[in-house]
Protein backbone atom coordinates (compact mmCIF):
# COMPACT_ATOMS: atom_id res chain seq x y z
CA UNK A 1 38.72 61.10 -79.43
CA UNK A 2 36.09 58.33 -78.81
CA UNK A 3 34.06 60.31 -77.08
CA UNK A 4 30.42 60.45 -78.93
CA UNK A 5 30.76 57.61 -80.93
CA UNK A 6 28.30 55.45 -79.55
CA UNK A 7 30.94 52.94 -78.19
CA UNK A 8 28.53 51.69 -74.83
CA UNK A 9 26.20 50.64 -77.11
CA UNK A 10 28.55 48.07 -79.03
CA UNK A 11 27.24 44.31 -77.51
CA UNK A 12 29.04 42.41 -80.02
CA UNK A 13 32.41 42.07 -80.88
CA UNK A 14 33.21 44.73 -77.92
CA UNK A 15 35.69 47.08 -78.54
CA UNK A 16 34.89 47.82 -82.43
CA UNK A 17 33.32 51.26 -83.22
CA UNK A 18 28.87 50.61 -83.64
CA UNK A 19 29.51 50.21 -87.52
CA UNK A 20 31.71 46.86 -87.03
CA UNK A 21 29.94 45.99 -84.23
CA UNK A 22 27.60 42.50 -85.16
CA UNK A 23 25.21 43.52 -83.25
CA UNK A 24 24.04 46.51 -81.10
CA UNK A 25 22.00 47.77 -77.99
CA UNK A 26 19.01 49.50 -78.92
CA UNK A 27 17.37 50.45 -76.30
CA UNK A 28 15.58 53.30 -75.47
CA UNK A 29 16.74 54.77 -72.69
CA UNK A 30 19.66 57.20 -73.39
CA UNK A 31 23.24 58.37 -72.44
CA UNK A 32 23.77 61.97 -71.55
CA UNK A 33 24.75 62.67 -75.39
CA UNK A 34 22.73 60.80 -77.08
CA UNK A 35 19.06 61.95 -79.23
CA UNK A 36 16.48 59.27 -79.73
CA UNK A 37 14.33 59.70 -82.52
CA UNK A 38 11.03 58.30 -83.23
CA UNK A 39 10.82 56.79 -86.74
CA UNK A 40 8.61 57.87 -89.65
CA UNK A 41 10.55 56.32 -92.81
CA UNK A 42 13.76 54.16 -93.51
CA UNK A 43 15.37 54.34 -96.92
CA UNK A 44 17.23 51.39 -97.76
CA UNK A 45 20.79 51.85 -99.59
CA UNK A 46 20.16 51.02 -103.25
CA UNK A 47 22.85 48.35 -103.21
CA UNK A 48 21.20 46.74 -99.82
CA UNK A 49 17.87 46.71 -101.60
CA UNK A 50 18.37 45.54 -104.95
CA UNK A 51 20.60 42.91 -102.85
CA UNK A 52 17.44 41.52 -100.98
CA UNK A 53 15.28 42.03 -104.01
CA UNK A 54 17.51 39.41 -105.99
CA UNK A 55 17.99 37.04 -103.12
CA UNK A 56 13.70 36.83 -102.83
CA UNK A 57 13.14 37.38 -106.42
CA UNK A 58 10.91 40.11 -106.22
CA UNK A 59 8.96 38.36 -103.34
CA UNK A 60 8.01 42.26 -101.40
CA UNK A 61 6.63 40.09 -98.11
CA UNK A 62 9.93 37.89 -98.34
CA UNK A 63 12.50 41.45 -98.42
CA UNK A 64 10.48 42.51 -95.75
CA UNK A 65 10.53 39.40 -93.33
CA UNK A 66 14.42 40.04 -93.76
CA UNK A 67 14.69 43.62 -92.83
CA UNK A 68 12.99 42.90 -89.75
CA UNK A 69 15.21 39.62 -89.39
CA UNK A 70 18.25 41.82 -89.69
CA UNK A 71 17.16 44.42 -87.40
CA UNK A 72 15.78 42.20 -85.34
CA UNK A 73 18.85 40.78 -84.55
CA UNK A 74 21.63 43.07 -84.85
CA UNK A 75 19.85 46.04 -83.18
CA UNK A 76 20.65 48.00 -86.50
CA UNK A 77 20.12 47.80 -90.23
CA UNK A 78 22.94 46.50 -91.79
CA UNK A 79 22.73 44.09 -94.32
CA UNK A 80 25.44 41.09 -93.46
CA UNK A 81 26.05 40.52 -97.54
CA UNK A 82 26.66 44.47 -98.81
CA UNK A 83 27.76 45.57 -95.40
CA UNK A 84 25.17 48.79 -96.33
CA UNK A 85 22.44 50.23 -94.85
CA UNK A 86 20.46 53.50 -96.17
CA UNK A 87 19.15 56.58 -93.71
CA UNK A 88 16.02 57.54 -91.80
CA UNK A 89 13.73 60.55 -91.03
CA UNK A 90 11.59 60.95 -87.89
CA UNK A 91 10.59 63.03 -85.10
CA UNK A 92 13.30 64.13 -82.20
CA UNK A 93 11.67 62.73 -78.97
CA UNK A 94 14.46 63.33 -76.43
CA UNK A 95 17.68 65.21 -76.66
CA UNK A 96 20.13 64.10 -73.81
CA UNK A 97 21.69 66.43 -71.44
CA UNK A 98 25.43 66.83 -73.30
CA UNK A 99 24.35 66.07 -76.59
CA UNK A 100 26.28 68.40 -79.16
CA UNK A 101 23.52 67.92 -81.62
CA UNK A 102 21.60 71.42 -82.82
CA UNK A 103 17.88 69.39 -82.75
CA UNK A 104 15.20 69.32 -80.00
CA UNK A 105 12.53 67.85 -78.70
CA UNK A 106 9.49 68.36 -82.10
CA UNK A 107 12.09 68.68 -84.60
CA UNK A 108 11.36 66.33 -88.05
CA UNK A 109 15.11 65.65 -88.87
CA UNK A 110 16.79 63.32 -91.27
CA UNK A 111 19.78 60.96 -90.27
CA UNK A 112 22.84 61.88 -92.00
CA UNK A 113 24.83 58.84 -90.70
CA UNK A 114 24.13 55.29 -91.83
CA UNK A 115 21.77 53.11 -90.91
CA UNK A 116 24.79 50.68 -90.53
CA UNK A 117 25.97 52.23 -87.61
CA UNK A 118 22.30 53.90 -85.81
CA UNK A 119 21.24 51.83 -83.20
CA UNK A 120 17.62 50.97 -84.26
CA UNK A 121 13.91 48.85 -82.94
CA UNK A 122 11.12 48.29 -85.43
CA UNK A 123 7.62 48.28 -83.34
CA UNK A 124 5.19 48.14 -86.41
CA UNK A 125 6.45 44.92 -88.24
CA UNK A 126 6.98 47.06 -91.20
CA UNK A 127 3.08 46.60 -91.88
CA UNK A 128 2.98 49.85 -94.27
CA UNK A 129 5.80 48.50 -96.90
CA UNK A 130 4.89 45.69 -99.33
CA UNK A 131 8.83 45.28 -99.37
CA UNK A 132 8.88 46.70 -103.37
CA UNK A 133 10.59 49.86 -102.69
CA UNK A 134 13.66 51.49 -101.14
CA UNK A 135 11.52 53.87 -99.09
CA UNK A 136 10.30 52.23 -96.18
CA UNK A 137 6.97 53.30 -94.03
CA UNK A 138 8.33 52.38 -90.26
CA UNK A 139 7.47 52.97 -86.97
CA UNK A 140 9.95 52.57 -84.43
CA UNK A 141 12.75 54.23 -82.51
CA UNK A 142 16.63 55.68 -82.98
CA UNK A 143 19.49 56.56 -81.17
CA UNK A 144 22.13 59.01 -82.27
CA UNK A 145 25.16 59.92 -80.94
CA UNK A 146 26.99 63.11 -80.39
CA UNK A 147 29.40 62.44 -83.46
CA UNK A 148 26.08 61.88 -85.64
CA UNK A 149 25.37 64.02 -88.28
CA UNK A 150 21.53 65.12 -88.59
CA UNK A 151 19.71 67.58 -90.35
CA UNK A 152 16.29 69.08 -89.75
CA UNK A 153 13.54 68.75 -92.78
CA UNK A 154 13.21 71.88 -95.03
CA UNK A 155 9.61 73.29 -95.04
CA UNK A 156 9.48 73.40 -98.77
CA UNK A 157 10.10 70.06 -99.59
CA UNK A 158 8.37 66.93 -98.63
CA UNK A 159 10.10 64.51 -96.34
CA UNK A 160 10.03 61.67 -98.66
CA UNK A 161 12.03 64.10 -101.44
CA UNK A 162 13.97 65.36 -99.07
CA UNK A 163 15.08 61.81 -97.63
CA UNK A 164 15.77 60.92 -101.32
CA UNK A 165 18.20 63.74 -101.68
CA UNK A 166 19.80 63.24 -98.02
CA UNK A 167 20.37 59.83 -98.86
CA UNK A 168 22.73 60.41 -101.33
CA UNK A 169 23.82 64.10 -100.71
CA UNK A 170 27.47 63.13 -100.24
CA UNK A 171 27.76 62.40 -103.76
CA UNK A 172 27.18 65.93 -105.07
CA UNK A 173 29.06 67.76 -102.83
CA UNK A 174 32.36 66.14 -103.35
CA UNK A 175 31.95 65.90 -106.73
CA UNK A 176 31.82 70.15 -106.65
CA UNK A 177 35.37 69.88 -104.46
CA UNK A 178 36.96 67.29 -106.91
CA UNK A 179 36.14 68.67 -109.67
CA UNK A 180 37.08 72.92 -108.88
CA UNK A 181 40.49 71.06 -107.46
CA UNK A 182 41.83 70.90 -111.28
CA UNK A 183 42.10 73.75 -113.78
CA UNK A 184 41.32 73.86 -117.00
CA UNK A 185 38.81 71.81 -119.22
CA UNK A 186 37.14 69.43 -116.93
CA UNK A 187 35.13 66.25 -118.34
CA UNK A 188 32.97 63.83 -115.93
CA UNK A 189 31.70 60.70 -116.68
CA UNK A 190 28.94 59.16 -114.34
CA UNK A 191 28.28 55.59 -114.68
CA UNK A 192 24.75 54.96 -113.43
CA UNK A 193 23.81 58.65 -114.62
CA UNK A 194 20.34 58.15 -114.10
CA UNK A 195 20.13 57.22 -110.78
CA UNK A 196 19.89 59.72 -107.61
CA UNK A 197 23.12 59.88 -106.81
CA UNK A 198 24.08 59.96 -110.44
CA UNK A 199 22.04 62.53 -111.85
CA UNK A 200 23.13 65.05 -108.88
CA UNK A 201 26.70 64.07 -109.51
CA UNK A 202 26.15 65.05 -113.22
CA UNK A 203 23.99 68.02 -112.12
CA UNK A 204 26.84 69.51 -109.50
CA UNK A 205 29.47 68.48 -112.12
CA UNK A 206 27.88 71.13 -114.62
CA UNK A 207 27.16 73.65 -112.41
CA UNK A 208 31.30 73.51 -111.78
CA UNK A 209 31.79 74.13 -115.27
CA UNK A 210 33.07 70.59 -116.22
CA UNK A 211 31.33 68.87 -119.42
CA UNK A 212 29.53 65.93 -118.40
CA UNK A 213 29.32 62.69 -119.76
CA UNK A 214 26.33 59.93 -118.84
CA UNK A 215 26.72 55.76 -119.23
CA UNK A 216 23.26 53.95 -118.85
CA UNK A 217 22.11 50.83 -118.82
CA UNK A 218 18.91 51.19 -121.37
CA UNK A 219 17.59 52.99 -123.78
CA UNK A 220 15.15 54.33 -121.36
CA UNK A 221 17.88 55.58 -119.59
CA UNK A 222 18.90 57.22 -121.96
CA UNK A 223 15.89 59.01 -122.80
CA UNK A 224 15.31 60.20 -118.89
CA UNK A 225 19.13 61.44 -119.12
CA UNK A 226 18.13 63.55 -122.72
CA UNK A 227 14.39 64.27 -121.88
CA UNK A 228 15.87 66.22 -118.58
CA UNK A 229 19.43 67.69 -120.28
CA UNK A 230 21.34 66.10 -117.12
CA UNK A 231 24.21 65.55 -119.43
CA UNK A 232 25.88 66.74 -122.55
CA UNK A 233 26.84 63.07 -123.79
CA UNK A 234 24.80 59.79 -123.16
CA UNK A 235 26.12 55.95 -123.85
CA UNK A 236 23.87 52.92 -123.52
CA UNK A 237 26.26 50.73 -122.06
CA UNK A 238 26.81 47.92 -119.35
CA UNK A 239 29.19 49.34 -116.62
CA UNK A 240 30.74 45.96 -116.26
CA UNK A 241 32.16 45.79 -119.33
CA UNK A 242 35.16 47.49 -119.27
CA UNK A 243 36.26 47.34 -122.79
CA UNK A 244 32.79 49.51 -123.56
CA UNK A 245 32.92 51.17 -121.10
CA UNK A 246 36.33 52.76 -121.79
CA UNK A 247 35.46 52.82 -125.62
CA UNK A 248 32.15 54.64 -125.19
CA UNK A 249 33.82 58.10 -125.65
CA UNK A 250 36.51 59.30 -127.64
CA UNK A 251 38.52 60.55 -124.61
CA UNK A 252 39.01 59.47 -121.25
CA UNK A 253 37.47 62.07 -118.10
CA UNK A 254 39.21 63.88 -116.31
CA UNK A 255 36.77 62.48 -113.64
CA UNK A 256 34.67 59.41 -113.25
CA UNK A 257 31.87 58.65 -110.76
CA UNK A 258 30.81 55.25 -109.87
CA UNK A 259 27.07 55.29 -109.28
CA UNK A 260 25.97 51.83 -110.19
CA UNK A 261 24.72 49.67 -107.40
CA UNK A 262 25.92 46.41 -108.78
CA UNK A 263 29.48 44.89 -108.52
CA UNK A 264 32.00 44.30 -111.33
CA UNK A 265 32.06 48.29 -112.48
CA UNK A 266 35.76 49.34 -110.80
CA UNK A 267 37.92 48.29 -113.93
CA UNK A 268 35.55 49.72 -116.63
CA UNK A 269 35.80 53.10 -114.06
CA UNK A 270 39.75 53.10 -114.07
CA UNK A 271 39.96 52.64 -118.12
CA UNK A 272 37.27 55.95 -118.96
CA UNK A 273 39.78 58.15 -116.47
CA UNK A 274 42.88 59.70 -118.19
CA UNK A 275 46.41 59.55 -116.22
CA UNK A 276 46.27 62.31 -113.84
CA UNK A 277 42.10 62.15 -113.44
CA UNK A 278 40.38 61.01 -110.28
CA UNK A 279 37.70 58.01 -109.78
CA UNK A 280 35.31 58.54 -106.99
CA UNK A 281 33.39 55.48 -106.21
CA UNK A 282 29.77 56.09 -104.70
CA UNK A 283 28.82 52.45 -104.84
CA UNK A 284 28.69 50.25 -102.11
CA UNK A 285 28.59 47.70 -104.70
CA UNK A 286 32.26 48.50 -105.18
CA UNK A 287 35.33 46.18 -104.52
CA UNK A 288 37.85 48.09 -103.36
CA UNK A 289 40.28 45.15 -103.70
CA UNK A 290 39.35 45.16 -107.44
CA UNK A 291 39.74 48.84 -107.59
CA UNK A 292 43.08 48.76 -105.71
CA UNK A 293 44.83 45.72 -107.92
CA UNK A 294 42.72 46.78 -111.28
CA UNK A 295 44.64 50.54 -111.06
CA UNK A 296 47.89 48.32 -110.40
CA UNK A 297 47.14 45.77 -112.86
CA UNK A 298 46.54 48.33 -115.40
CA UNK A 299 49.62 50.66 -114.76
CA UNK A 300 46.31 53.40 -114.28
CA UNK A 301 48.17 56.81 -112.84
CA UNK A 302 44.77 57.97 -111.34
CA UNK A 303 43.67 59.22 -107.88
CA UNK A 304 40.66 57.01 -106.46
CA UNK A 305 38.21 58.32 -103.57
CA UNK A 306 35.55 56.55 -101.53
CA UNK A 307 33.00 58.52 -101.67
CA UNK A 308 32.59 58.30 -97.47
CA UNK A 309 29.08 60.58 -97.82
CA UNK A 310 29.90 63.24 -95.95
CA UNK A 311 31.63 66.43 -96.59
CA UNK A 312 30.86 69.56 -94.71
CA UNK A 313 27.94 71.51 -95.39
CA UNK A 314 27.07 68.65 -98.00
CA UNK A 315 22.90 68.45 -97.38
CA UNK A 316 22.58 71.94 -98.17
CA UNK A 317 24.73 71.86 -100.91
CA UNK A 318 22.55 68.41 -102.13
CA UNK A 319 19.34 70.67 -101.40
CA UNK A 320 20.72 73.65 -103.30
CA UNK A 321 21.18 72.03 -106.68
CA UNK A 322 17.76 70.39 -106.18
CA UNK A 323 16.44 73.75 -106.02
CA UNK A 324 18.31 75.43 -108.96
CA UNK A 325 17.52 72.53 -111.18
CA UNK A 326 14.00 72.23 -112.14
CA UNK A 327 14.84 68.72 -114.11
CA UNK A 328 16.61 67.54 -111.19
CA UNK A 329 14.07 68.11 -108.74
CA UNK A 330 10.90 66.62 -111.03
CA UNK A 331 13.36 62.84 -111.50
CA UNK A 332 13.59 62.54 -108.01
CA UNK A 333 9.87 63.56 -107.07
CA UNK A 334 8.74 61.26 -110.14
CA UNK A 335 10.92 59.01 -108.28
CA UNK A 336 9.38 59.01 -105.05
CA UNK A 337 5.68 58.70 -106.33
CA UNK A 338 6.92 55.94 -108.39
CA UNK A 339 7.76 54.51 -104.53
């Protein structure tokens, strides 16, 4: 059972699985199932970014002195304050002997696993990122292990849209499962509907026949949300709040997704979701000990799922709706020249 999960390359604590682990081996040379990729791009978790962005105010050459700081010295991105990471694409340089994987040697592919977890060196010093952007120019190298999830680049996107939609391609796909599970009238409500993994979550939520509801921060939210028809209902409201939050409908949703990559949004969440509904939180802002004692606190009969990011088959699914949905597609490639 352990068998693939990158456990020889745990230096510190030993004996935790790599995405405890403080720190990792990264070095080149590889097991009989592992796959070492050379490194064209990070993308940074949008709750690890915004993170560093605070801490440095804005200061790009400060965020990136601390990327390189933390992979530096844990042998792996994983930021020590959100405990996130993001995802990578690159080029497959070596495939090892018993590796399970379906790559080879050539093949552009795009890490399905987290960064938190990927054993990882930086040989560039990050010298193509001015540290203002979740997407990350990097040269460097990878390791995967047999248990890894990868998938290889499709021809008819570019890599940097198509590492935009890997990164958060969980979110869609279980959205699709939770919400076919019930019968009947369906409503979802997205907090953070405008980001990536909100506006697919809206966008797989209507193509399962469920009426869809979107809570934004701004008015300019707002206006992306109408402008591109990603959701039948719209709110300008702060997540946090949970008195607005619950009050920014007229009924509760059968479902409610937690997209927002800040903290404080798990009560707000549990109040919008009528008894018998199901919160799935996408956030790694998200305090599950809040979630857990806010449900209790407020007697809240409601089924809550961490959204783990992966479900089978979920970065076709992910590529899928970006393909059926015109509006989709154009926010996350206006996104990624905006990066």
């Amino acid at each position: 059972m352990t068998s693939g999960v990158g456990l020889p390359r745990v230096l510190e604590p030993v004996g935790v699985l790599p995405q405890a682990a403080w720190r990792l081996d990264a070095r080149a040379e590889l097991a009989a199932d592992e796959v070492r990729v050379r490194v064209s791009r990070l993308n940074l978790d949008a709750a690890s970014f915004r993170q560093l962005s605070v801490k440095h105010g804005g200061d790009g050459a400060a965020v990136r002195a601390e990327v390189l700081e933390i992979v530096g010295t844990r042998g792996k991105m994983h930021n020590p304050v959100t405990g996130s990471g993001g995802m990578l694409i690159g080029v497959v340089e070596e495939v090892g002997p018993e590796s399970p994987l379906a790559v080879k040697a050539g093949d552009r592919v795009a890490t399905l696993v987290s960064l938190t977890l990927t054993p990882l060196v930086i040989d560039d010093g990050l010298a193509g990122w001015d540290g203002l952007s979740e997407q990350v120019p990097a040269s460097g190298h990878a390791i995967l292990f047999g248990r890894s999830v990868v998938a290889v680049l499709p021809d008819d996107l570019s890599p940097e849209l198509a590492l935009a939609v890997f990164d958060v391609c969980g979110a869609p796909a279980l959205v699709d499962r939770v919400v076919r599970g019930y019968s009947g009238d369906v409503s979802v409500t997205v907090l953070g509907g405008a980001g990536k993994s909100g506006s697919l979550a809206l966008t797989a939520a209507r193509l399962a026949g469920a009426q869809t509801r979107a809570v934004v921060v701004s008015e300019a939210e707002r206006s992306l949300i109408v402008e591109h028809g990603l959701a039948d209902r719209v709110a300008v409201v702060d997540a946090r709040d949970p008195v607005a939050v619950a009050e920014a409908f007229e009924a509760p949703a059968t479902v409610t997704v937690v997209c927002v990559d800040v903290p404080g949004c798990e009560h707000g969440a549990i109040l919008a979701t009528a008894a018998g509904g199901t919160v799935i939180f996408f956030s790694m802002a998200t305090s599950f000990s809040a979630a857990a004692l806010g449900a209790e606190g407020l007697a809240a009969d409601v089924t809550m799922l961490v959204g783990n990011g992966f479900v089978p088959g979920h970065a076709a699914f992910a590529l899928d709706v970006v393909r059926r949905t015109p509006a989709v597609r154009a926010l996350f490639e206006a996104r990624v020249s905006a990066h």
